[in-house]
C-alpha atoms as a PDB file:
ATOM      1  CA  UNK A   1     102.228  20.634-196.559  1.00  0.00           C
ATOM      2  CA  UNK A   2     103.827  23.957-195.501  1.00  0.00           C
ATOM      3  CA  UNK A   3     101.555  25.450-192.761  1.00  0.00           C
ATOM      4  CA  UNK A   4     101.179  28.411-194.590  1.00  0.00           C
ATOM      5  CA  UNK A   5     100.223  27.275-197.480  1.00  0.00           C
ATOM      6  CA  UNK A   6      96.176  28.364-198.300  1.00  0.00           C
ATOM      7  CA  UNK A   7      94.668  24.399-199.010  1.00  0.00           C
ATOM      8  CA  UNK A   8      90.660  25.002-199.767  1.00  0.00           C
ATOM      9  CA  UNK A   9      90.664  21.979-201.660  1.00  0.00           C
ATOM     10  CA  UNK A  10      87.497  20.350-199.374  1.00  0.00           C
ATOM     11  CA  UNK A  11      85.953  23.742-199.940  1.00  0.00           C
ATOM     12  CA  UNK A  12      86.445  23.301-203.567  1.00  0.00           C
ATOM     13  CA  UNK A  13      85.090  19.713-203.767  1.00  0.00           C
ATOM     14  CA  UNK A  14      82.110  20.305-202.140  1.00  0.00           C
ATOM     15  CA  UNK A  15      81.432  23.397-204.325  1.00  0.00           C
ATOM     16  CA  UNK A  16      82.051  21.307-207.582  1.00  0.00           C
ATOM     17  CA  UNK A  17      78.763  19.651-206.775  1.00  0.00           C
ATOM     18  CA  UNK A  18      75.351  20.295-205.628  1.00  0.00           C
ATOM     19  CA  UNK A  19      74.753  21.708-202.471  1.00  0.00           C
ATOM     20  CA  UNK A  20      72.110  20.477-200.890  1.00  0.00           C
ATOM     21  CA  UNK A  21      70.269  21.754-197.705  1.00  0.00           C
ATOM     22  CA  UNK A  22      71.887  19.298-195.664  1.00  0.00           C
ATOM     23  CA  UNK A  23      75.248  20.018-197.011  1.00  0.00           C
ATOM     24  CA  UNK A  24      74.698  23.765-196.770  1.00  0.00           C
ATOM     25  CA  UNK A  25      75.313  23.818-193.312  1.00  0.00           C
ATOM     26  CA  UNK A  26      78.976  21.789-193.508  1.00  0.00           C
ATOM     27  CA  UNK A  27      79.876  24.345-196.587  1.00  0.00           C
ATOM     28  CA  UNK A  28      79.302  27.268-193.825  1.00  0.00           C
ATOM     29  CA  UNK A  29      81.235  25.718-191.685  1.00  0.00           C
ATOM     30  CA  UNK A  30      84.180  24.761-193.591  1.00  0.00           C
ATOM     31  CA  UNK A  31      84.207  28.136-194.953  1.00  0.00           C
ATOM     32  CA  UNK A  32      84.175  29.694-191.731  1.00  0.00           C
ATOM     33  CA  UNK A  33      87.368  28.299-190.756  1.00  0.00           C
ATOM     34  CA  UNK A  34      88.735  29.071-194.249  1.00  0.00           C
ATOM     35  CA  UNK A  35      91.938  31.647-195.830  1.00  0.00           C
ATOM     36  CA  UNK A  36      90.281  32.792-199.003  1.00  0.00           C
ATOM     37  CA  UNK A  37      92.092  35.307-202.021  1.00  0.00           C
ATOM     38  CA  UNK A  38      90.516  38.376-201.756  1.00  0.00           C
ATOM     39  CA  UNK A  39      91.729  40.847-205.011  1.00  0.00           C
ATOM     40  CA  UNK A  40      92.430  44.438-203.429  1.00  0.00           C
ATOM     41  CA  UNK A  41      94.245  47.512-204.308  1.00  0.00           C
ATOM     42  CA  UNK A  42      96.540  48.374-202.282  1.00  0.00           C
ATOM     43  CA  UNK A  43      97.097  52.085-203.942  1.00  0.00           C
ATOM     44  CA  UNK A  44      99.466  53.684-206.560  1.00  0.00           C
ATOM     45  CA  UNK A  45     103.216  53.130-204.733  1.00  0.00           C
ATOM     46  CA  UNK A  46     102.278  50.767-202.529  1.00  0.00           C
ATOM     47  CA  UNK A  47     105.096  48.689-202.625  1.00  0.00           C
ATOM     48  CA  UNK A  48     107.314  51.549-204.038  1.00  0.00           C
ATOM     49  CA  UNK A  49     111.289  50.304-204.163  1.00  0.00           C
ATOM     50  CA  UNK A  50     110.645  46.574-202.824  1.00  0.00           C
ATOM     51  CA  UNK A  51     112.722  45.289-205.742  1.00  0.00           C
ATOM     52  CA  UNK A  52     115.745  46.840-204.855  1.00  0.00           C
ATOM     53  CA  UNK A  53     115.556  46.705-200.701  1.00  0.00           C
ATOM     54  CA  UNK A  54     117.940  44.231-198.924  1.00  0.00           C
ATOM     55  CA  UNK A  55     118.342  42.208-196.122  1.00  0.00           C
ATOM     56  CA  UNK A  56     117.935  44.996-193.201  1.00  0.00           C
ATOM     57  CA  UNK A  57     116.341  47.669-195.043  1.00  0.00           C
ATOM     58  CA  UNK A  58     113.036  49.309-193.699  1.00  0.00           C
ATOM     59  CA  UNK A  59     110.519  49.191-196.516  1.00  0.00           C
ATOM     60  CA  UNK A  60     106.883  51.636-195.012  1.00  0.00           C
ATOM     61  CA  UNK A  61     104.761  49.149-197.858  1.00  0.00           C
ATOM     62  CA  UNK A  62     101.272  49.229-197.914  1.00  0.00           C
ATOM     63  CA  UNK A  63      99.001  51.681-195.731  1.00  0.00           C
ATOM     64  CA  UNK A  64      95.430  50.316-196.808  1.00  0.00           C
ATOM     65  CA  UNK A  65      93.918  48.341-199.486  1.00  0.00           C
ATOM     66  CA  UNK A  66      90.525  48.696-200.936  1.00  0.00           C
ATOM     67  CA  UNK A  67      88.300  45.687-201.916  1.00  0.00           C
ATOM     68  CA  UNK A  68      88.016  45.670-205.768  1.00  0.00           C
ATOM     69  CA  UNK A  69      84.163  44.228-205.457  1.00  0.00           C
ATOM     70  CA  UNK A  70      81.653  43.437-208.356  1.00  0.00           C
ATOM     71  CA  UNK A  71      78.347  45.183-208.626  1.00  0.00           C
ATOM     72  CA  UNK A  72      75.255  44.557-210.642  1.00  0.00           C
ATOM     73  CA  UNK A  73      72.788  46.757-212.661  1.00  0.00           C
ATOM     74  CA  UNK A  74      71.167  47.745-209.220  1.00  0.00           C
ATOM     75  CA  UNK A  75      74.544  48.353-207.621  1.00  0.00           C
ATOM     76  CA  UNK A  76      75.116  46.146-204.964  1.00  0.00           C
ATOM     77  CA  UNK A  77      78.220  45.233-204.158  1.00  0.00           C
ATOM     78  CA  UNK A  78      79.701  42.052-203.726  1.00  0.00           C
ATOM     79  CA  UNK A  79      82.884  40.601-202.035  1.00  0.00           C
ATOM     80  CA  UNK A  80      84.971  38.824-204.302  1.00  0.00           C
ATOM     81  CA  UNK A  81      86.617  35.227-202.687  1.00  0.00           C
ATOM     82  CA  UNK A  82      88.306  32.938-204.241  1.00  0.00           C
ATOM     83  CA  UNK A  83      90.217  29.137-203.111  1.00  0.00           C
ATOM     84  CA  UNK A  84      93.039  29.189-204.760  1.00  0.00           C
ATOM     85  CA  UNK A  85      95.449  30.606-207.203  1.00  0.00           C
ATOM     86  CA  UNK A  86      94.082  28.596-210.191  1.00  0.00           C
ATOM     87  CA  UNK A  87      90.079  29.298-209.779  1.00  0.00           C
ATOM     88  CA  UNK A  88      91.920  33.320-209.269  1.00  0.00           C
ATOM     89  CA  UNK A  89      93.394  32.276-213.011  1.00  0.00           C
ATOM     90  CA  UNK A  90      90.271  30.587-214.257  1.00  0.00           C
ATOM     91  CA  UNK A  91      88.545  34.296-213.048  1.00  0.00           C
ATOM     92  CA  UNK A  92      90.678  36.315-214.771  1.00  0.00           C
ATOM     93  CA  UNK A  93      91.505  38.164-211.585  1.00  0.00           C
ATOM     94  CA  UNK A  94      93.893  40.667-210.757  1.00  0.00           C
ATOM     95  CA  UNK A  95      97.313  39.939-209.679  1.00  0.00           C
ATOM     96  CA  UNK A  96      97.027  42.286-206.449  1.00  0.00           C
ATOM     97  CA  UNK A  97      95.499  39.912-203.752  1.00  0.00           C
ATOM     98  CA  UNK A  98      95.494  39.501-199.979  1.00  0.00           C
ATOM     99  CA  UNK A  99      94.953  36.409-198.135  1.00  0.00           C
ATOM    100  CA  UNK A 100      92.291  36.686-195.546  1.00  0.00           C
ATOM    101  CA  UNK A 101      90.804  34.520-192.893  1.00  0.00           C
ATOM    102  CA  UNK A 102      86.911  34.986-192.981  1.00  0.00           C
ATOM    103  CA  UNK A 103      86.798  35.732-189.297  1.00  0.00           C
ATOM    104  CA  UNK A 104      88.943  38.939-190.145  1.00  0.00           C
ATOM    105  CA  UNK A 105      86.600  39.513-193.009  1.00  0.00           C
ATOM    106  CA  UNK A 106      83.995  39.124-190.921  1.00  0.00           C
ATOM    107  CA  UNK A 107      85.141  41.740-188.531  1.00  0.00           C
ATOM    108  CA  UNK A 108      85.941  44.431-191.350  1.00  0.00           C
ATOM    109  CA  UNK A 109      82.361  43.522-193.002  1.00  0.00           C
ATOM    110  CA  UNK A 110      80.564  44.575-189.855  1.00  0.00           C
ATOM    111  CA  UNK A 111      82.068  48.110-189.773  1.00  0.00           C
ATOM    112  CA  UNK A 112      79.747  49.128-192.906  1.00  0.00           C
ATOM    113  CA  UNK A 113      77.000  48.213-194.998  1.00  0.00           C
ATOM    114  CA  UNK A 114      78.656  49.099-198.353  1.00  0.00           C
ATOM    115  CA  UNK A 115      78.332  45.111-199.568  1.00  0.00           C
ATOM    116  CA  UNK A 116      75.391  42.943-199.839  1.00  0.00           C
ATOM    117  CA  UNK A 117      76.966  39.651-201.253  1.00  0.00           C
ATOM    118  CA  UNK A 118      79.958  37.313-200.585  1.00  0.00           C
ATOM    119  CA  UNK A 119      80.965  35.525-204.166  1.00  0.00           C
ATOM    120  CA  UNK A 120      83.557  32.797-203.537  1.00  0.00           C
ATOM    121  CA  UNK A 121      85.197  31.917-206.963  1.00  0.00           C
ATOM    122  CA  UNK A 122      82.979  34.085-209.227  1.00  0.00           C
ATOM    123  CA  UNK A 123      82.936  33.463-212.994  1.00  0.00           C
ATOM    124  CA  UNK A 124      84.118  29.721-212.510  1.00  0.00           C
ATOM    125  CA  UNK A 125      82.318  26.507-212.604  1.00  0.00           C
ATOM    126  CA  UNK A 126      82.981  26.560-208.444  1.00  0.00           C
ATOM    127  CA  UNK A 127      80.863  29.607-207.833  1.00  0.00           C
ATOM    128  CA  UNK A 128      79.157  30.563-205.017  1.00  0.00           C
ATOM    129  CA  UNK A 129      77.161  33.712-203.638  1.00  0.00           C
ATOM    130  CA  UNK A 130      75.694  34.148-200.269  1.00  0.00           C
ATOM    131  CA  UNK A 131      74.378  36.901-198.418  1.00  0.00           C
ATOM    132  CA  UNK A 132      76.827  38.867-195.969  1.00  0.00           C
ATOM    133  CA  UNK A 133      74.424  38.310-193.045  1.00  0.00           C
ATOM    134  CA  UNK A 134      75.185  34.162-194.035  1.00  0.00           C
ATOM    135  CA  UNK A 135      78.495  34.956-193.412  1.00  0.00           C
ATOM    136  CA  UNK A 136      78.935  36.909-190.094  1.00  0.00           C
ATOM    137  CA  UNK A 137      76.124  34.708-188.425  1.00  0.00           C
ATOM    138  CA  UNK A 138      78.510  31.923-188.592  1.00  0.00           C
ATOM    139  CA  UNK A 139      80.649  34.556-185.997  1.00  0.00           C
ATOM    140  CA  UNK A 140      78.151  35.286-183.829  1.00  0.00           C
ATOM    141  CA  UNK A 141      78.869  38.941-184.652  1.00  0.00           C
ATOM    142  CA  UNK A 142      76.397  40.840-183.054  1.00  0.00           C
ATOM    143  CA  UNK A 143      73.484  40.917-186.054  1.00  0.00           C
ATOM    144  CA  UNK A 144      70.796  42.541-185.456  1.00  0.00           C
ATOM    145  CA  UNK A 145      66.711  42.084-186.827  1.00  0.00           C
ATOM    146  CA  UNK A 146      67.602  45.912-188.432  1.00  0.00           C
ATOM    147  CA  UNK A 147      70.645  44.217-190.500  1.00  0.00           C
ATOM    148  CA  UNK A 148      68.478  41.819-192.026  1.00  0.00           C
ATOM    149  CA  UNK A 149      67.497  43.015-195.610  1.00  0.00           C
ATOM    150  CA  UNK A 150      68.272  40.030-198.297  1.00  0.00           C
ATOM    151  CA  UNK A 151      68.120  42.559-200.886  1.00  0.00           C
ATOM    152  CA  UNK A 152      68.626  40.221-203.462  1.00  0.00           C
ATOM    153  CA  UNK A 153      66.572  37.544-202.446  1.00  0.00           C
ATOM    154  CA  UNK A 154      63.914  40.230-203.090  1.00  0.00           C
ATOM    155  CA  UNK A 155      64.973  40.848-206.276  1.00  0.00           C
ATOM    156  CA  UNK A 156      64.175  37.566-207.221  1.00  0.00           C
ATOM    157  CA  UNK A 157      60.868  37.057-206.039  1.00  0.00           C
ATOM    158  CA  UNK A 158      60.083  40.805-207.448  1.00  0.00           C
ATOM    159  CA  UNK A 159      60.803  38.823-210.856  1.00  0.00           C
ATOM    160  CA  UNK A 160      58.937  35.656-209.973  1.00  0.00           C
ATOM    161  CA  UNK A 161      61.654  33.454-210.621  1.00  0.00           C
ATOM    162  CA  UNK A 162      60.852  30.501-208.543  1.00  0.00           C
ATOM    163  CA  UNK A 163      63.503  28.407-210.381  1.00  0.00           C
ATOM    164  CA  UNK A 164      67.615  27.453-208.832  1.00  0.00           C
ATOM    165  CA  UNK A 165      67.749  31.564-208.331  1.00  0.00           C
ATOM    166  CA  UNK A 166      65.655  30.929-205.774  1.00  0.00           C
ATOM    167  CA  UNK A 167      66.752  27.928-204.095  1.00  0.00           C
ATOM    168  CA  UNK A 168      69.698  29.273-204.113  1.00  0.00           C
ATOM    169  CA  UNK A 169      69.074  32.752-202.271  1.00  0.00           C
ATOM    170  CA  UNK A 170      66.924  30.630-200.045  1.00  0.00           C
ATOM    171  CA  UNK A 171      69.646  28.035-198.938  1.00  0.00           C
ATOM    172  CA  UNK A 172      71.901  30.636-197.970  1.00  0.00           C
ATOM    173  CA  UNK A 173      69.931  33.378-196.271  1.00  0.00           C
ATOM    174  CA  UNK A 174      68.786  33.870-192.917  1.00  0.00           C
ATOM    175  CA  UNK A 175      65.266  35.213-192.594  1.00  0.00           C
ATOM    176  CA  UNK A 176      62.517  36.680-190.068  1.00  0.00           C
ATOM    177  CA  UNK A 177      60.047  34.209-188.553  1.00  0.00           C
ATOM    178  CA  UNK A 178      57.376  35.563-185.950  1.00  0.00           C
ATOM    179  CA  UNK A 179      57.714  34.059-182.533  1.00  0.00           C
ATOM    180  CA  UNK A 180      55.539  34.147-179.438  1.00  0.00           C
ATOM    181  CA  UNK A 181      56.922  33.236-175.876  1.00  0.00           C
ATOM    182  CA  UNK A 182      55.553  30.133-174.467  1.00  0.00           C
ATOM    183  CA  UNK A 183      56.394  27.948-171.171  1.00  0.00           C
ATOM    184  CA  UNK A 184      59.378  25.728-172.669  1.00  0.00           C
ATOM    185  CA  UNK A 185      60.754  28.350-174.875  1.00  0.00           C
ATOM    186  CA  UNK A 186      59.894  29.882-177.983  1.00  0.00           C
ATOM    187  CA  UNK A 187      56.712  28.625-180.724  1.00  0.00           C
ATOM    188  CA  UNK A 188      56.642  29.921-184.428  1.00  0.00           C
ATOM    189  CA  UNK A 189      53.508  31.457-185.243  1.00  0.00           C
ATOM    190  CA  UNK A 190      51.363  30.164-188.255  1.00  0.00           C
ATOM    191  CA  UNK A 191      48.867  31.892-190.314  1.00  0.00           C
ATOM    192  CA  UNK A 192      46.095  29.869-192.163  1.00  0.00           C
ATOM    193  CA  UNK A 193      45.271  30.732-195.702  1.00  0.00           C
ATOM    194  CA  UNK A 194      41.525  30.475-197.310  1.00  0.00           C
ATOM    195  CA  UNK A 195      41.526  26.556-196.937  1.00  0.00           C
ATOM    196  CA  UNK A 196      42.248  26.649-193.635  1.00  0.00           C
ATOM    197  CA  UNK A 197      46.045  25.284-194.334  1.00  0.00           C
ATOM    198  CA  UNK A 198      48.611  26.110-192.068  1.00  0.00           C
ATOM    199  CA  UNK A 199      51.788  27.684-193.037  1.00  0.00           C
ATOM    200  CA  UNK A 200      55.125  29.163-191.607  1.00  0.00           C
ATOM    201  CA  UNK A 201      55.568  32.598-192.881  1.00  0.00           C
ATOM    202  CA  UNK A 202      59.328  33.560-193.614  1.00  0.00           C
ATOM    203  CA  UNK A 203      60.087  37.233-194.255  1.00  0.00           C
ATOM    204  CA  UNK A 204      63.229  38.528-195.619  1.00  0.00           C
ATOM    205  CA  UNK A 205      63.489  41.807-193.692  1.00  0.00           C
ATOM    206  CA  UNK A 206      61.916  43.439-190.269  1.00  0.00           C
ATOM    207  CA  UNK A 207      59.795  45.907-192.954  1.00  0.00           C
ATOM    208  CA  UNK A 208      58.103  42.583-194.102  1.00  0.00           C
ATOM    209  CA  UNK A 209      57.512  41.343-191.083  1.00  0.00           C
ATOM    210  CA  UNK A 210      55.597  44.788-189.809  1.00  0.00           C
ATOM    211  CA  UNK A 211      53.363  44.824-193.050  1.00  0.00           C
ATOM    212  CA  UNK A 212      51.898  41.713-190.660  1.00  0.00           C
ATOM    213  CA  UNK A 213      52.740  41.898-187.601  1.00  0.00           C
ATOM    214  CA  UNK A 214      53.164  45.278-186.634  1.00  0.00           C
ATOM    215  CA  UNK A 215      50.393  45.611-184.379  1.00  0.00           C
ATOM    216  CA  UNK A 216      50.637  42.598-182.636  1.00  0.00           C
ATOM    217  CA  UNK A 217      54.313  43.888-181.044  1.00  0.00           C
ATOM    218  CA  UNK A 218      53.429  43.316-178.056  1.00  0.00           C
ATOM    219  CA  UNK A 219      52.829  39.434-178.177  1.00  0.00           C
ATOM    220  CA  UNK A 220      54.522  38.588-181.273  1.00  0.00           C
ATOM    221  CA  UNK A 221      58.742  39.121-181.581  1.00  0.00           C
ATOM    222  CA  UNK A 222      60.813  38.782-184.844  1.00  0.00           C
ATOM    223  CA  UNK A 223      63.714  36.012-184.641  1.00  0.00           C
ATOM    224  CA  UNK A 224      66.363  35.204-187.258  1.00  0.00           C
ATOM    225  CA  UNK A 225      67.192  31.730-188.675  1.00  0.00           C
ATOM    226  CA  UNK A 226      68.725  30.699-191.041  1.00  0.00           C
ATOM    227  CA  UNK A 227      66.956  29.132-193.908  1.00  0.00           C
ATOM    228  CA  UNK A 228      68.728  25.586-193.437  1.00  0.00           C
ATOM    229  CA  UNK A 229      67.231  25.250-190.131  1.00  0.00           C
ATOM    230  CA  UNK A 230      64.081  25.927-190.688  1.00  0.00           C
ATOM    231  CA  UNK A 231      63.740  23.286-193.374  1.00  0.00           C
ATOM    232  CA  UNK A 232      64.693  21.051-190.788  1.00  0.00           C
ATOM    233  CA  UNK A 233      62.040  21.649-188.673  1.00  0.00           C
ATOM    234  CA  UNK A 234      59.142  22.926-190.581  1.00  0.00           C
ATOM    235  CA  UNK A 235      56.292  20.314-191.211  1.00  0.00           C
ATOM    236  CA  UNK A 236      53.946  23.029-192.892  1.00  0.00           C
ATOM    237  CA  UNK A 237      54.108  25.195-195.812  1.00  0.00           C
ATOM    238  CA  UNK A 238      56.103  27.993-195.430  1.00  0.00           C
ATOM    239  CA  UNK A 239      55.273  31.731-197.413  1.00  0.00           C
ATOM    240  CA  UNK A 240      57.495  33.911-198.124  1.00  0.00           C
ATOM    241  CA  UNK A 241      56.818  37.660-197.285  1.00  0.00           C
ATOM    242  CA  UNK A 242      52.441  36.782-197.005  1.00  0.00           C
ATOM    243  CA  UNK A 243      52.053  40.444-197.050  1.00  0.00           C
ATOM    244  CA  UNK A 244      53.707  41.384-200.485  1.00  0.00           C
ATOM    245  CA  UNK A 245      55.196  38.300-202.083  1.00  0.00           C
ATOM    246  CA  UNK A 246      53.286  35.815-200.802  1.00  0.00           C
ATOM    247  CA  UNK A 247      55.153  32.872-202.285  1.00  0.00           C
ATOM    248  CA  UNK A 248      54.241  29.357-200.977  1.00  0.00           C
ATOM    249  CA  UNK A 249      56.504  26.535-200.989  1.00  0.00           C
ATOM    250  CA  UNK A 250      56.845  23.440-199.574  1.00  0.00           C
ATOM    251  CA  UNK A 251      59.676  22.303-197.730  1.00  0.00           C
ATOM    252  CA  UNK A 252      60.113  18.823-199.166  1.00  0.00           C
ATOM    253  CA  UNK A 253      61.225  20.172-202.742  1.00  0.00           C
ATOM    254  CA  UNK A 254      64.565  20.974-201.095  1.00  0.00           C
ATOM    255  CA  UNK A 255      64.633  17.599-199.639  1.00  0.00           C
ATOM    256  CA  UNK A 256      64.788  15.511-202.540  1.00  0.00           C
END
């Protein structure tokens, strides 16, 4: 195969089916070291007299492009991705594209906090949305507790949908979990509800986490994970924003 020629065809296998929490993980880091479609404009003349140039001529081209993203009712934006020509035809797409590396789109994603979602093949039966933070994390760009919102993971729970909505924003998302220092590294702290149970408590953004914690700054820290990690690890209940939300859910459902 020509070594410029995009191939996301193990991206697009493992997005045909379900993605489970242990396959979350491998999807991440396939698509990290994926070329995706992105559809752009590229502004009126862009490409002004291309037809006719030959062999030696100087053509200026393109000066910038801007991302033609989809937005919902609430206005956020998201990042439109997509494989490969065809799922670009099964989209109904526009023609004007750029091929991008993610580690490039990571870089240019950083610069501003105009999109909230990254939706790889939207409008096809290979969908997939995750969260910007998702994405740079997987570049160790500099991501701070601040840049943390998962605005529509919030969304969600403000409706109460605890159906595949859910699991979905959950499996990709990286949240808040309260931390103390201790002698071999770092312990999560729990929180015990009226029947004395113990339970992780996740929160999707640093405001969360102060409607708890707030006053206990000086023991207790915020730390990101992602979601996928946690399930790994977590032998308790976890709760979801305890202050507002307070979902509870137990980590084997996303196990079976």
């Amino acid at each position: 195969m020509d070594e410029n020629t995009v191939d996301n065809s193990r991206l697009e296998e493992m997005m045909g089916r379900e993605i489970t929490p242990q396959m979350q993980r491998e999807v991440l880091e396939i698509l990290k070291e994926s070329q995706l479609f992105m559809p752009v404009d590229f502004g009126p003349g862009a490409f002004e007299g291309i037809e006719n140039a030959k062999p030696g001529d100087v053509v200026e081209g393109a000066k910038g492009f801007n991302i033609l993203y989809l937005s919902d009712n609430s206005g956020n934006r998201a990042v439109p991705l997509f494989t490969s020509e065809e799922m670009l035809e099964r989209a109904g797409a526009p023609k004007s594209v750029m091929a991008i590396y993610m580690s490039d789109l990571a870089d240019m994603l950083k610069q501003t906090d105009k999109y909230s979602v990254i939706a790889i093949n939207p409008f096809t039966e290979y969908g997939l949305n995750m969260p910007v933070e998702a994405l740079l994390s997987q570049f160790q760009v500099e991501l701070t507790i601040e840049d943390i919102r998962n605005d529509d993971l919030k969304s969600i729970l403000d409706e109460n949908d605890v159906g595949e909505k859910l699991a979905d924003g959950l499996l990709s998302s990286v949240m808040i979990v309260p931390c103390v220092r201790a002698e071999d590294g770092t312990n999560f702290v729990l929180i015990w509800d009226g029947d004395n149970n113990p339970h992780l408590p996740l929160f999707t953004d640093i405001d969360e986490f102060k409607r708890m914690f707030d006053e206990y700054r000086e023991d207790v820290f915020a730390q990101a994970y992602h979601f996928t990690d946690l399930l790994k690890v977590a032998s308790e209940s976890l709760v979801i924003n305890p202050a507002s939300h307070s979902l509870v859910i137990d980590p084997e459902m996303f196990k079976k």
